[in-house]
PDB file of N, CA and C in Angstrom:
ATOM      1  N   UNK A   1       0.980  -2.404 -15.888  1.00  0.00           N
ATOM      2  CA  UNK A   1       2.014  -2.847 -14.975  1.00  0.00           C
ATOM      3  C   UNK A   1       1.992  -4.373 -14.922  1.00  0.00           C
ATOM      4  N   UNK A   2       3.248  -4.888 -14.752  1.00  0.00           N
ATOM      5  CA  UNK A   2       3.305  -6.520 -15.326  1.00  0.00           C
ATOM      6  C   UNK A   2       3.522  -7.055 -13.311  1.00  0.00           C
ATOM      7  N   UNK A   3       2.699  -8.260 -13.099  1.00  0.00           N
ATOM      8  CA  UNK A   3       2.855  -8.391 -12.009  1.00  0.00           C
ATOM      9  C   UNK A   3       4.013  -9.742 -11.560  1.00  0.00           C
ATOM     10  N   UNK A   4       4.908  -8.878 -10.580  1.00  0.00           N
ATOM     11  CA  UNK A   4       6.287  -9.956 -10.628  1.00  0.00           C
ATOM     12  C   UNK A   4       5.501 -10.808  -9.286  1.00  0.00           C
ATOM     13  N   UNK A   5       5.468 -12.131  -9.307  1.00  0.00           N
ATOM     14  CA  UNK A   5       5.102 -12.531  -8.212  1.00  0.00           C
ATOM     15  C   UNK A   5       6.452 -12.740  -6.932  1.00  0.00           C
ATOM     16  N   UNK A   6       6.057 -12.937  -6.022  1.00  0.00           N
ATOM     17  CA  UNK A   6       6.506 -12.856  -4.583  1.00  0.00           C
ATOM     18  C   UNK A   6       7.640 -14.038  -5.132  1.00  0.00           C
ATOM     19  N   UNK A   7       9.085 -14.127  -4.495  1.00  0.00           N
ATOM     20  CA  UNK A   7       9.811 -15.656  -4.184  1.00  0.00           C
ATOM     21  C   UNK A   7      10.229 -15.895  -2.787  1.00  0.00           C
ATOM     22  N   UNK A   8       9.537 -14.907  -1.650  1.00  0.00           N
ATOM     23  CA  UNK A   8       9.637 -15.268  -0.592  1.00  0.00           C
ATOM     24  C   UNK A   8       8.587 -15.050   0.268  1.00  0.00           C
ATOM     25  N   UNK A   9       8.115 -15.560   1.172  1.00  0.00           N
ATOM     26  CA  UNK A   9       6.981 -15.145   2.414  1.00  0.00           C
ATOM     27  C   UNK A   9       6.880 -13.599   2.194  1.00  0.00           C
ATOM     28  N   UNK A  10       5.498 -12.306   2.486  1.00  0.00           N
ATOM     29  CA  UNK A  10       5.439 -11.739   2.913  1.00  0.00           C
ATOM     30  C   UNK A  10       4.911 -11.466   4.406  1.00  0.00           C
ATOM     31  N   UNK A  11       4.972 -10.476   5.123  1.00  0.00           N
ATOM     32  CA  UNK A  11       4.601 -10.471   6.398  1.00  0.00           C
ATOM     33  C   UNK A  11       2.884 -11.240   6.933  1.00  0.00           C
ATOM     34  N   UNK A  12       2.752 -11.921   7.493  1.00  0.00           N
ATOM     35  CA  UNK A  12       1.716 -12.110   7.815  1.00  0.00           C
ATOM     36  C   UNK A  12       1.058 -13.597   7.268  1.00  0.00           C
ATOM     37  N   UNK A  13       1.984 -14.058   5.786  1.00  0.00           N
ATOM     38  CA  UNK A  13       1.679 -15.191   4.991  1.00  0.00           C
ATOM     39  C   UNK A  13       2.098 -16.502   6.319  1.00  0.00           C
ATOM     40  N   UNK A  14       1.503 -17.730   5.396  1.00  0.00           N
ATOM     41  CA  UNK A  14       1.135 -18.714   6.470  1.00  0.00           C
ATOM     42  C   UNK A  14       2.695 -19.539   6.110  1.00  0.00           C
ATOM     43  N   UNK A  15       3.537 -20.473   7.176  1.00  0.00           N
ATOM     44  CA  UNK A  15       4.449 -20.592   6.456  1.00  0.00           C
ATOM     45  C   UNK A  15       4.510 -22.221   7.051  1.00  0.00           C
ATOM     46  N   UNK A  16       4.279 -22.985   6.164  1.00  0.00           N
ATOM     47  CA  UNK A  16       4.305 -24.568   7.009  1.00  0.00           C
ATOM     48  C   UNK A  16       5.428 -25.338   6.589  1.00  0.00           C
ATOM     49  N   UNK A  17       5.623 -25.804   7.666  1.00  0.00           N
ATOM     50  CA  UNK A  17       7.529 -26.171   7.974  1.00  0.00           C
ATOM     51  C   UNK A  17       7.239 -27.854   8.364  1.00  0.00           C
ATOM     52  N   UNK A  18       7.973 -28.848   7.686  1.00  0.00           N
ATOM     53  CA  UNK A  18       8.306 -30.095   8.353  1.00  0.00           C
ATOM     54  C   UNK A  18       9.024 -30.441   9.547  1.00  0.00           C
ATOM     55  N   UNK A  19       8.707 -31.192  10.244  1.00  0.00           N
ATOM     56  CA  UNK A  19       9.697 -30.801  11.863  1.00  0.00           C
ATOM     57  C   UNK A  19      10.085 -32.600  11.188  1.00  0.00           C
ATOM     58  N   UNK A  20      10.982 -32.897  12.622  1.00  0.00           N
ATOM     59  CA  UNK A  20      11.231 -34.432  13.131  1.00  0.00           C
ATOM     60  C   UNK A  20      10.968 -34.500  14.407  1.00  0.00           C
ATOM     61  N   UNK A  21       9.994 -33.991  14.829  1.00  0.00           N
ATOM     62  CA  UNK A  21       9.667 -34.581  16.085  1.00  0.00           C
ATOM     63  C   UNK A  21       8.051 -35.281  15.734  1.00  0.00           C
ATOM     64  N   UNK A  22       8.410 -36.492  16.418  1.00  0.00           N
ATOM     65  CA  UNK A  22       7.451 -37.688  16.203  1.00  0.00           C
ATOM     66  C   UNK A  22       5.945 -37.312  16.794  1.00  0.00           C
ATOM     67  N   UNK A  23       6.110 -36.293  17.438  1.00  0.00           N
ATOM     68  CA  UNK A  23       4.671 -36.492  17.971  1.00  0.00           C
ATOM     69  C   UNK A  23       3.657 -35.690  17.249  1.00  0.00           C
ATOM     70  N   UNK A  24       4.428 -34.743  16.365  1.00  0.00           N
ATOM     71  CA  UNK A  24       3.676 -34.296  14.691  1.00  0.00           C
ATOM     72  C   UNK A  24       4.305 -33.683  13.982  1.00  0.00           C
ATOM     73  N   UNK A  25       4.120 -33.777  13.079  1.00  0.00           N
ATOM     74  CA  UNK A  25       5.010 -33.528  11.487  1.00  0.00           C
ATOM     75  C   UNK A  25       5.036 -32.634  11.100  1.00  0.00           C
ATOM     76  N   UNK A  26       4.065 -31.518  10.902  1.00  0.00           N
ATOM     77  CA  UNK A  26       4.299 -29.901  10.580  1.00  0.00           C
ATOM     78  C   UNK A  26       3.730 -28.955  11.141  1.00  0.00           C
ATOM     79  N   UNK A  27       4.687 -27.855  11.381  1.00  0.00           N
ATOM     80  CA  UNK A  27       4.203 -26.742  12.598  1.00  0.00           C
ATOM     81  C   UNK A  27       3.387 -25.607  11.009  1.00  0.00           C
ATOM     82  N   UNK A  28       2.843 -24.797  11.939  1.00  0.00           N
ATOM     83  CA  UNK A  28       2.080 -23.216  10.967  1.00  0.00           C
ATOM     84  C   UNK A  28       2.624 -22.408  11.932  1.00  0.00           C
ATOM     85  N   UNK A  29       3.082 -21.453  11.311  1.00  0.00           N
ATOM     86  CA  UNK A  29       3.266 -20.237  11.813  1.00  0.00           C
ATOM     87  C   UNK A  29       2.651 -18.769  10.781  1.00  0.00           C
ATOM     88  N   UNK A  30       3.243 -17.948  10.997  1.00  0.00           N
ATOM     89  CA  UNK A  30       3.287 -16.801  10.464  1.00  0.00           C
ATOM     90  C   UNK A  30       4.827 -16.161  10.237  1.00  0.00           C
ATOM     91  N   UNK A  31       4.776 -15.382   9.099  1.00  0.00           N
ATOM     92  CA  UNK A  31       6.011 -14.834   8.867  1.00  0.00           C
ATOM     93  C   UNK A  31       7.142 -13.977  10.253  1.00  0.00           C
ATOM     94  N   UNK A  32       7.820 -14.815  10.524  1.00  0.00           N
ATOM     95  CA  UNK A  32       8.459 -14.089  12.063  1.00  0.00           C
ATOM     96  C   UNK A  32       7.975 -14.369  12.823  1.00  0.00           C
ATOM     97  N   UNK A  33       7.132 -15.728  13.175  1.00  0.00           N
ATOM     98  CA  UNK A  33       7.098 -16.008  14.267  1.00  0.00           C
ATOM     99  C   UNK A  33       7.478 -17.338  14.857  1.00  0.00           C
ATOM    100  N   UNK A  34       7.185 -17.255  15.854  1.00  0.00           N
ATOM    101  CA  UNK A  34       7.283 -19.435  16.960  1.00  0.00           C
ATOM    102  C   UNK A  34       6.256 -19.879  15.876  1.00  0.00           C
ATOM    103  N   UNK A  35       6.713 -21.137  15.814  1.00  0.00           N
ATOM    104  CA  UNK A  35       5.230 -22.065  14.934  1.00  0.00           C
ATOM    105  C   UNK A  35       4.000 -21.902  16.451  1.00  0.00           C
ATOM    106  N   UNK A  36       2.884 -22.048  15.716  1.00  0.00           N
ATOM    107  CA  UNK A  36       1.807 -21.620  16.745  1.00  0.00           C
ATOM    108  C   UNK A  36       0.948 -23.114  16.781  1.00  0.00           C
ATOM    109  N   UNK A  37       0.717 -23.662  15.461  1.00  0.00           N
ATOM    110  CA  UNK A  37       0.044 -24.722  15.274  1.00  0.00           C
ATOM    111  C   UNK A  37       0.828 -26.290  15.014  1.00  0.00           C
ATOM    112  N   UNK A  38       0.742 -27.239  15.872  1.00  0.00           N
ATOM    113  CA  UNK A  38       1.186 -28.431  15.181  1.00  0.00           C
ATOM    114  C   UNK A  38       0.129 -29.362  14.223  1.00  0.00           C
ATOM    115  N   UNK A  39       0.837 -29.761  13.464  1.00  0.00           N
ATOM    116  CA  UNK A  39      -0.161 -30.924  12.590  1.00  0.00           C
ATOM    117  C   UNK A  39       0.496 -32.184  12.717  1.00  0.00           C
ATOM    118  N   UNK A  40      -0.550 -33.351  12.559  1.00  0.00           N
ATOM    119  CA  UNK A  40      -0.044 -34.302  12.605  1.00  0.00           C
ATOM    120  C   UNK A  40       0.683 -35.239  11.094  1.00  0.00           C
ATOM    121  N   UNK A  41      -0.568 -34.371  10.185  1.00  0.00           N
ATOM    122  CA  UNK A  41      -0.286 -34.774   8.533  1.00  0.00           C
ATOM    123  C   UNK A  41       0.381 -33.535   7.551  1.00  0.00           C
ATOM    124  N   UNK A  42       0.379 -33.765   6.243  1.00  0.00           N
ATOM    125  CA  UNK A  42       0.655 -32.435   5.875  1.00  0.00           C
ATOM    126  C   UNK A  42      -1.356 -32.398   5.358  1.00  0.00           C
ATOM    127  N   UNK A  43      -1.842 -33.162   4.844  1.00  0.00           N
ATOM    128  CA  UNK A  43      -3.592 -32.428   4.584  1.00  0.00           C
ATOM    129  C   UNK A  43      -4.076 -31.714   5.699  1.00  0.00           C
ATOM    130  N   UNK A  44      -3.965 -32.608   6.936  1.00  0.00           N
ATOM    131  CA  UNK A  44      -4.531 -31.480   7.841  1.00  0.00           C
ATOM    132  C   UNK A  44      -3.416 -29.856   7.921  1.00  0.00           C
ATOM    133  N   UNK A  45      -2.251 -30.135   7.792  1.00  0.00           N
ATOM    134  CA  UNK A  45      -1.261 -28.194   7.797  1.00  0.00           C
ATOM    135  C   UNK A  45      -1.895 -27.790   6.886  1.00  0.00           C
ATOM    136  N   UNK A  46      -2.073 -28.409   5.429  1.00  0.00           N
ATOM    137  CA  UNK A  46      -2.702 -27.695   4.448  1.00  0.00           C
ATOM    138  C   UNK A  46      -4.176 -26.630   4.395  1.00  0.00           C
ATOM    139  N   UNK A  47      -4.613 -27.823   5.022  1.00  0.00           N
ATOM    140  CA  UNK A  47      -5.858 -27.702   5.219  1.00  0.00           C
ATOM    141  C   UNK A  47      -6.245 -26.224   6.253  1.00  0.00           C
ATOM    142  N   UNK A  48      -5.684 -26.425   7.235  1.00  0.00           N
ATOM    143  CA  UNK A  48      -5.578 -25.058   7.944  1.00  0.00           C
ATOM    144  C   UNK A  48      -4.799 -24.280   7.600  1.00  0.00           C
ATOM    145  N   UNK A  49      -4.007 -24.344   7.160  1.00  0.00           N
ATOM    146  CA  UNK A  49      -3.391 -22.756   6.483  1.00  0.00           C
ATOM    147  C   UNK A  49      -3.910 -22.370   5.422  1.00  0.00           C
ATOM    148  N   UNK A  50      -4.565 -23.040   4.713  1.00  0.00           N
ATOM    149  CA  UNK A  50      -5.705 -22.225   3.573  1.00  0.00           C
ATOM    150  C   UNK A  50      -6.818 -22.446   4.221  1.00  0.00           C
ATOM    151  N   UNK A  51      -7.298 -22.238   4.961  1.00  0.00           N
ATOM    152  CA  UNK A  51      -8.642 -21.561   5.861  1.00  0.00           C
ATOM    153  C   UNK A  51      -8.113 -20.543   6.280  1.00  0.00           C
ATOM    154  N   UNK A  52      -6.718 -20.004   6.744  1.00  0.00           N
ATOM    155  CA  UNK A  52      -6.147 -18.975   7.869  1.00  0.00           C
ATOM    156  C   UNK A  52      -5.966 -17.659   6.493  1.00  0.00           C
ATOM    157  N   UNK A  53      -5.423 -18.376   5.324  1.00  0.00           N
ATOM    158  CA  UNK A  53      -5.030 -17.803   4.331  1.00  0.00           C
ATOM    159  C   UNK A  53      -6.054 -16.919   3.338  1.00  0.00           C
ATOM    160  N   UNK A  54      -7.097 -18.254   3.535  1.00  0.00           N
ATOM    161  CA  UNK A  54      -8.623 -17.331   2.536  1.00  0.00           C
ATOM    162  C   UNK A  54      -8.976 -16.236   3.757  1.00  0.00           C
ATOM    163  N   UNK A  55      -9.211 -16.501   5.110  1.00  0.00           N
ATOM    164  CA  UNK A  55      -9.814 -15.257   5.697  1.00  0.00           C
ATOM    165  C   UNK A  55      -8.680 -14.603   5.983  1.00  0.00           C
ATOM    166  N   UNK A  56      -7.745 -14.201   5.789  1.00  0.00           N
ATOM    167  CA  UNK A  56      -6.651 -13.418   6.025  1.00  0.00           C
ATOM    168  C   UNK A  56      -5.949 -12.633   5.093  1.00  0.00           C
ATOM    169  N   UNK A  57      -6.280 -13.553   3.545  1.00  0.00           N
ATOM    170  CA  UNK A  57      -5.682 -12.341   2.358  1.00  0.00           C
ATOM    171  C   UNK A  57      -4.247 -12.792   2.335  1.00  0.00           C
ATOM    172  N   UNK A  58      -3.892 -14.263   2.758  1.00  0.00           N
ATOM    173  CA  UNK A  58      -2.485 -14.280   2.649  1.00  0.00           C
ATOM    174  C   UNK A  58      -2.255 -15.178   1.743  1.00  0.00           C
ATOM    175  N   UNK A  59      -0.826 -15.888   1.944  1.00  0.00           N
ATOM    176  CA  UNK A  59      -0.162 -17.023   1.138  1.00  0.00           C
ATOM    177  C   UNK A  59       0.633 -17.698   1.673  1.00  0.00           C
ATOM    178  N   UNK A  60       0.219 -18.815   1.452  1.00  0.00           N
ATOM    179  CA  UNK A  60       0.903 -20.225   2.348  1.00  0.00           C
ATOM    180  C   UNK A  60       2.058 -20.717   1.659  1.00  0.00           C
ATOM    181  N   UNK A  61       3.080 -20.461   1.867  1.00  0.00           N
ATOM    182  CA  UNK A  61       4.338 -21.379   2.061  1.00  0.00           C
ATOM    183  C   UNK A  61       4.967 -22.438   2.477  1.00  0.00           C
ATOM    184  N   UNK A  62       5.983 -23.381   1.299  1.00  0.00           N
ATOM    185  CA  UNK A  62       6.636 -24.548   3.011  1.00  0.00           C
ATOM    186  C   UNK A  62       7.643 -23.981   2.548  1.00  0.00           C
ATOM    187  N   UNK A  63       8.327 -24.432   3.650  1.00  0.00           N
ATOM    188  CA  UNK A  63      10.127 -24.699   3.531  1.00  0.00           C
ATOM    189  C   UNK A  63      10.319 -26.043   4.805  1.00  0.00           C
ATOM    190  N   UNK A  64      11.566 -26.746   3.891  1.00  0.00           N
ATOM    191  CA  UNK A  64      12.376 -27.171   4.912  1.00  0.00           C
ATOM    192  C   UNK A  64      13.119 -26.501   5.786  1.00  0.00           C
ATOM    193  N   UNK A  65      13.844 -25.745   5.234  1.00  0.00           N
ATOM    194  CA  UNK A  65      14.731 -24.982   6.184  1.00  0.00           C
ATOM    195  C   UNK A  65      14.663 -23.236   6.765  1.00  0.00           C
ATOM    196  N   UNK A  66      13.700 -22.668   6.301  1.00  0.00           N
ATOM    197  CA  UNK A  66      13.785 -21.754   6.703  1.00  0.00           C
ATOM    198  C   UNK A  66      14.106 -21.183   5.598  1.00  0.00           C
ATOM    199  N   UNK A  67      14.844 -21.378   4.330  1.00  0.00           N
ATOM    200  CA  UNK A  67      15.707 -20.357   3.423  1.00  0.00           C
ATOM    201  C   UNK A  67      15.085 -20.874   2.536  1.00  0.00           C
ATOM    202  N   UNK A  68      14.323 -21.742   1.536  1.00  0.00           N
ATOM    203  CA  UNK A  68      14.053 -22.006   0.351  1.00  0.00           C
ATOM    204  C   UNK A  68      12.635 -21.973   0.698  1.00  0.00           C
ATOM    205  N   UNK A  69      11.794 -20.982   0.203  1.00  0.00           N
ATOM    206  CA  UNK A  69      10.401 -21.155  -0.131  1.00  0.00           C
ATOM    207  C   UNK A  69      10.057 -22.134  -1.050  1.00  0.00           C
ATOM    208  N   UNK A  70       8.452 -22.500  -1.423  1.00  0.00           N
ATOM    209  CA  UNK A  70       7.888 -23.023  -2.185  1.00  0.00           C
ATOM    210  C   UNK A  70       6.093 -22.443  -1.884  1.00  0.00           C
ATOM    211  N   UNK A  71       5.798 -21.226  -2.808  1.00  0.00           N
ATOM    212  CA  UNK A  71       4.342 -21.157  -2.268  1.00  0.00           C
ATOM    213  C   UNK A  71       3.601 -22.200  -2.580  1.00  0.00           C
ATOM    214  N   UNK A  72       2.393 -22.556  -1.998  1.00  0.00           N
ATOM    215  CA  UNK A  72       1.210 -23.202  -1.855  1.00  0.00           C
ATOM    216  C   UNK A  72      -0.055 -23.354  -2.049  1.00  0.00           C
ATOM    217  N   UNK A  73      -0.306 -21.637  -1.938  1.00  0.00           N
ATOM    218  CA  UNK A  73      -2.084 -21.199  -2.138  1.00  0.00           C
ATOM    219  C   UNK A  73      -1.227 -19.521  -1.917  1.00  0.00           C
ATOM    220  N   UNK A  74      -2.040 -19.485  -3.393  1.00  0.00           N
ATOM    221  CA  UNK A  74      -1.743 -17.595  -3.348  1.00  0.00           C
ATOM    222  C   UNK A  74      -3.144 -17.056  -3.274  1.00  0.00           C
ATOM    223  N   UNK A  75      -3.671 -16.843  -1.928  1.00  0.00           N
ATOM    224  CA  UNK A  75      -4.576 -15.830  -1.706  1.00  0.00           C
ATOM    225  C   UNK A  75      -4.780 -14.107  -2.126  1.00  0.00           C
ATOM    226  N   UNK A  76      -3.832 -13.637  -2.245  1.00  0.00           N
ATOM    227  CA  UNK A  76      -3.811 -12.201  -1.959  1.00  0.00           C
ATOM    228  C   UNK A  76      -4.041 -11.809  -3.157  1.00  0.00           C
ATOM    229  N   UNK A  77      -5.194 -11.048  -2.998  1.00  0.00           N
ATOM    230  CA  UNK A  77      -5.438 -10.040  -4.174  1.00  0.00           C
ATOM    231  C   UNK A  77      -4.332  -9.396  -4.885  1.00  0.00           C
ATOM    232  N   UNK A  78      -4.389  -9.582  -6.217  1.00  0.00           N
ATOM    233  CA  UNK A  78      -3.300  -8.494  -7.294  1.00  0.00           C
ATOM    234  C   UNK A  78      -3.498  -7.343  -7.662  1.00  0.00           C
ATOM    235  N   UNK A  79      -3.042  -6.392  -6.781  1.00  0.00           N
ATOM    236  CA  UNK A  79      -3.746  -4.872  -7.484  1.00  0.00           C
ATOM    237  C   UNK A  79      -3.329  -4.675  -9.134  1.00  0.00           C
ATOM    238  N   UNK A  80      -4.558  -4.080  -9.433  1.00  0.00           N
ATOM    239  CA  UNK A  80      -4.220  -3.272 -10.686  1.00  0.00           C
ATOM    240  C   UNK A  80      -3.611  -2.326 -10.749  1.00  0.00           C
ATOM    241  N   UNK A  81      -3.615  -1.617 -10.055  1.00  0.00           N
ATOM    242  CA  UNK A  81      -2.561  -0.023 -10.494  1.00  0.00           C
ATOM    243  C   UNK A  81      -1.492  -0.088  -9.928  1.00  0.00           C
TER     244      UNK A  81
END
């Protein structure tokens, strides 16, 4: 079986978004939710969403807008069968 990779968030993946509000630059959330985390840089968003991502089995995403992914760190195991 040939493995098609993902072109959008799955449930639970980490999804880090650029804001314009000055008092920090990128929120973390989770797939479907409020951003939960602000950052002030993108190393530090990075940085915590692949810590959230290795113990969680997920995959970190940005988008600007909500509609165009770009993954980041593909955590999640590839089944074989």
């Amino acid at each position: 079986m040939v493995h098609i990779p993902s072109l959008s968030p799955k449930i639970g993946d980490v999804i880090l978004r650029r804001t314009n509000d000055a008092s920090y630059r990128y929120t973390l959330t989770t797939t479907g939710e409020a951003p939960q985390i602000a950052c002030a840089t993108f190393e530090e968003a990075i940085a915590r969403a692949d810590a959230f991502a290795q113990s969680h089995n997920v995959e970190v995403w940005h988008t600007d807008d909500g509609h165009v992914f770009t993954r980041l760190v593909e955590r999640r195991a590839v089944s074989s069968t």
